[in-house]
Structure formats: C-alpha cells, structure tokens
C-alpha atoms as a PDB file:
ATOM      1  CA  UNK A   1       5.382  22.837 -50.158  1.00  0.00           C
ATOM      2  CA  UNK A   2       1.868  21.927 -50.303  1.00  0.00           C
ATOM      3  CA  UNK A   3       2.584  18.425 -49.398  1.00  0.00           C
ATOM      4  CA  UNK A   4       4.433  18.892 -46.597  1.00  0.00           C
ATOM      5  CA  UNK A   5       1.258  20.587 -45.353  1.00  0.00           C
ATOM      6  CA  UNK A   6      -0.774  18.125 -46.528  1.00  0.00           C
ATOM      7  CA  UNK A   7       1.054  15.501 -44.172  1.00  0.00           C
ATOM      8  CA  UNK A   8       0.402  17.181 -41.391  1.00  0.00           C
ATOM      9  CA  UNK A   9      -2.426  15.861 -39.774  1.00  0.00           C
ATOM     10  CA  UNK A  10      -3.832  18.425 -36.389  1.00  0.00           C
ATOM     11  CA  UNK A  11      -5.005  15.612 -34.020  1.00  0.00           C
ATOM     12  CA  UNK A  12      -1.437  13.533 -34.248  1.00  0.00           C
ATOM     13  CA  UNK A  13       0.681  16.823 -33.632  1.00  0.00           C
ATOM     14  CA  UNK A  14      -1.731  18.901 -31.419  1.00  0.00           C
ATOM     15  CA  UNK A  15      -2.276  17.769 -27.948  1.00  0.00           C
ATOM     16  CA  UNK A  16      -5.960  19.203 -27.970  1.00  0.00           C
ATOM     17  CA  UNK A  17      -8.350  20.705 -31.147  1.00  0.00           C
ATOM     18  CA  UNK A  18      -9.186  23.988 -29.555  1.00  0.00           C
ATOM     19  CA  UNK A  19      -6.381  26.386 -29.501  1.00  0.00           C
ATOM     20  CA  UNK A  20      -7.025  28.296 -26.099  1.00  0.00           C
ATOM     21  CA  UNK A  21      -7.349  24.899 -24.353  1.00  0.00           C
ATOM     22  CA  UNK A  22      -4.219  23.387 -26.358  1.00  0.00           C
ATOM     23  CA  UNK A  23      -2.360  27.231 -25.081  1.00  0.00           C
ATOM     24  CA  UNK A  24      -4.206  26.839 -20.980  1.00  0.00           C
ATOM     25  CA  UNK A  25      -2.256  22.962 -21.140  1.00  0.00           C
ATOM     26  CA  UNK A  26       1.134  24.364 -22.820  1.00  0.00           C
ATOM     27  CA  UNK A  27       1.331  26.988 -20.025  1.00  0.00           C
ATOM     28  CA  UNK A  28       0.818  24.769 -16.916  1.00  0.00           C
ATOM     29  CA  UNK A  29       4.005  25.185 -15.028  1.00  0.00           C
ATOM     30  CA  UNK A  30       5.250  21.887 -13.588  1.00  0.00           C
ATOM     31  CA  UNK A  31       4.293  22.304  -9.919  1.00  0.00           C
ATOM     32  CA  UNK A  32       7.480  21.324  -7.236  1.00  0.00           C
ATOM     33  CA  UNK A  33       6.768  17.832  -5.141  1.00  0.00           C
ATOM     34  CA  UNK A  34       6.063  18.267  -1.605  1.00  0.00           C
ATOM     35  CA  UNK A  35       9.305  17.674  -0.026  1.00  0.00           C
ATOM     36  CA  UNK A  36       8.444  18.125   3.789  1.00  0.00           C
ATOM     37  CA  UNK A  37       6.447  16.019   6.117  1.00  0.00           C
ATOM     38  CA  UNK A  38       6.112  18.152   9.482  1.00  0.00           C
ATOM     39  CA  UNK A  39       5.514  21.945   9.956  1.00  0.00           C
ATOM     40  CA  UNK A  40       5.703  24.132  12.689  1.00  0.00           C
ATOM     41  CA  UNK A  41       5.993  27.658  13.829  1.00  0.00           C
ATOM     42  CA  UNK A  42       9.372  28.649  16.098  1.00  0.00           C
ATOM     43  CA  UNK A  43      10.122  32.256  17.676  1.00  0.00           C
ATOM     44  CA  UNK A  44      12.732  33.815  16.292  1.00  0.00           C
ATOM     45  CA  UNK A  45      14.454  37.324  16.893  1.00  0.00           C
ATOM     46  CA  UNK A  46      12.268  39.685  14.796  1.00  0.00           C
ATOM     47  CA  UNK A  47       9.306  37.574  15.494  1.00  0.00           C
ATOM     48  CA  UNK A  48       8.254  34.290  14.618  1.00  0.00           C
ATOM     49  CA  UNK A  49       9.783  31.468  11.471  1.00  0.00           C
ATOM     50  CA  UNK A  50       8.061  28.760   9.654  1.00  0.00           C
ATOM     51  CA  UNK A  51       9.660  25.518   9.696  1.00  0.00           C
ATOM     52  CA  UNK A  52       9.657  23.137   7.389  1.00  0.00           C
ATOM     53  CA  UNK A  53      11.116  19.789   9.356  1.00  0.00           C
ATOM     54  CA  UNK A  54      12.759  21.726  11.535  1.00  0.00           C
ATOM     55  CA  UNK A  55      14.445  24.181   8.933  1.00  0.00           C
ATOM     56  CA  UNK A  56      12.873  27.866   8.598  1.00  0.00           C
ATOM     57  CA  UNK A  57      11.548  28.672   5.259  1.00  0.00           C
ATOM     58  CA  UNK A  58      13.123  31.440   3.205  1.00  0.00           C
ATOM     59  CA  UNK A  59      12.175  33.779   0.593  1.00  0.00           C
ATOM     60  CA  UNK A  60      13.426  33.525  -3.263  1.00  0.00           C
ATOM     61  CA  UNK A  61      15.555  36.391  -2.112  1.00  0.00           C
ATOM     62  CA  UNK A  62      17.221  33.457   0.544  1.00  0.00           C
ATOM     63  CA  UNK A  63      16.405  35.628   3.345  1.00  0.00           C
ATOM     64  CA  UNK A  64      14.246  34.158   6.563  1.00  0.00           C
ATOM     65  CA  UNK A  65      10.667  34.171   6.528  1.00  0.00           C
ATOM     66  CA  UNK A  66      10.145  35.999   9.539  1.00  0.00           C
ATOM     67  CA  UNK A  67       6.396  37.098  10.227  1.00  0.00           C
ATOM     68  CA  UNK A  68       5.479  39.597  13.060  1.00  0.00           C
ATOM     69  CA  UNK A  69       2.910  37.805  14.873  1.00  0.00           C
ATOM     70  CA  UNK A  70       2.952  33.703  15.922  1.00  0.00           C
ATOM     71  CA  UNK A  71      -0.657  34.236  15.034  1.00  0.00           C
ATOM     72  CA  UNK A  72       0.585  35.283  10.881  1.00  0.00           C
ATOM     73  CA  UNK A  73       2.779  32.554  11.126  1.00  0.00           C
ATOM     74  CA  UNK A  74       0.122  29.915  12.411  1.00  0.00           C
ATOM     75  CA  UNK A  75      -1.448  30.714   9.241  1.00  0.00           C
ATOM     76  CA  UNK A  76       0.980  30.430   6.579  1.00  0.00           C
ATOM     77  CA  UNK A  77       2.256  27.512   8.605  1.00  0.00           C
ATOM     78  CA  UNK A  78      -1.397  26.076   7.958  1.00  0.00           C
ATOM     79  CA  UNK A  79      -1.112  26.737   4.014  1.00  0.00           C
ATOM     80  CA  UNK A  80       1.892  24.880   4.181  1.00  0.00           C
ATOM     81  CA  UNK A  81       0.429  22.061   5.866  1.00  0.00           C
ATOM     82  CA  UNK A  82      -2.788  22.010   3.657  1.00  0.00           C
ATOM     83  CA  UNK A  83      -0.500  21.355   0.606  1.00  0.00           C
ATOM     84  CA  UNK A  84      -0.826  17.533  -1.106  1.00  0.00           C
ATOM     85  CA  UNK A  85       1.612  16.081  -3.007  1.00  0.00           C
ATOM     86  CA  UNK A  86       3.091  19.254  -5.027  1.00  0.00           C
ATOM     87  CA  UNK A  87       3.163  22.741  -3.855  1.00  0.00           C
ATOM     88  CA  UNK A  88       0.425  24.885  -5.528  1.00  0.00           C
ATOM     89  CA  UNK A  89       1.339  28.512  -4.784  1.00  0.00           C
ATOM     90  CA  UNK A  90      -1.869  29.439  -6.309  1.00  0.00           C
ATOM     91  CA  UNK A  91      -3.838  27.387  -2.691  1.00  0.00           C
ATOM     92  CA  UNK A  92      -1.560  29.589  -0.704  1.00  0.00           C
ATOM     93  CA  UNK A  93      -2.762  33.266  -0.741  1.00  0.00           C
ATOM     94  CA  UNK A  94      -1.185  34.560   2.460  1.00  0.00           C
END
C-alpha cells in the first residue's frame, strides 16, 4: 500500500497545488457558445418578446419570455447583446 502512495506524485495528478483553487477550477461550469448574431425586441400579446435572430427567447420552463414593458425588454435585449463569445449568465443580472 505504501508504494502505491509513494507513486503518486501531487503536481502530475493535480491540476493546481492549492486545494480551494484546484476545487474554484473543478467547479467552472462549461459556459454555452454564443449562438445568435442579431437581437431585437418585438410586441407581442401580453407585452413585449426578445428575439434572438428573429426567434423569441424562452424560459427553461419552454414558455415565452414575455416582459411587460418594451422598456424591460430593451434591457434584457441589451444583456443579450453585450454577451461575447459564450453566454455568461452571471453578466446578465436582469
């Protein structure tokens, strides 16, 4: 048993020395890619949608996004636009 420990060397199998850095870099979710290119804001019946080319962005639920104001929706239609190359829920506090 003891040489199987002995083997074991921490910097080849750990990605980092200090355990609550190595445990902040082994929870990192894998952010999703950016998969639009234009947004916009479009009435709809109960008030106004955010589109995402030209489709209108739902909830994890899959119901419509609907916001009561065009004003709410110009703004979480701007955190969508603001987003780089992945989607960072964390930038997008509305």
């Amino acid at each position: 048993m003891r040489d199987i420990l002995n083997d074991l060397e921490a910097g080849k199998q750990l990605s980092d020395p200090d355990p609550v850095r190595r445990a902040q870099i082994q929870m990192k979710t894998h952010l999703p890619k950016r998969f639009y290119k234009a947004v916009s804001v479009a009435p709809a019946e109960a008030g106004f949608a955010v589109h995402l080319d030209g489709k209108p962005v739902r909830t994890p639920g899959k119901a419509l996004l609907i916001l009561p104001t065009e004003k709410a929706a110009a703004l979480v239609a701007g955190e969508f636009a603001a987003q780089g190359e992945t989607i960072d829920p964390m930038t997008m506090p509305v």
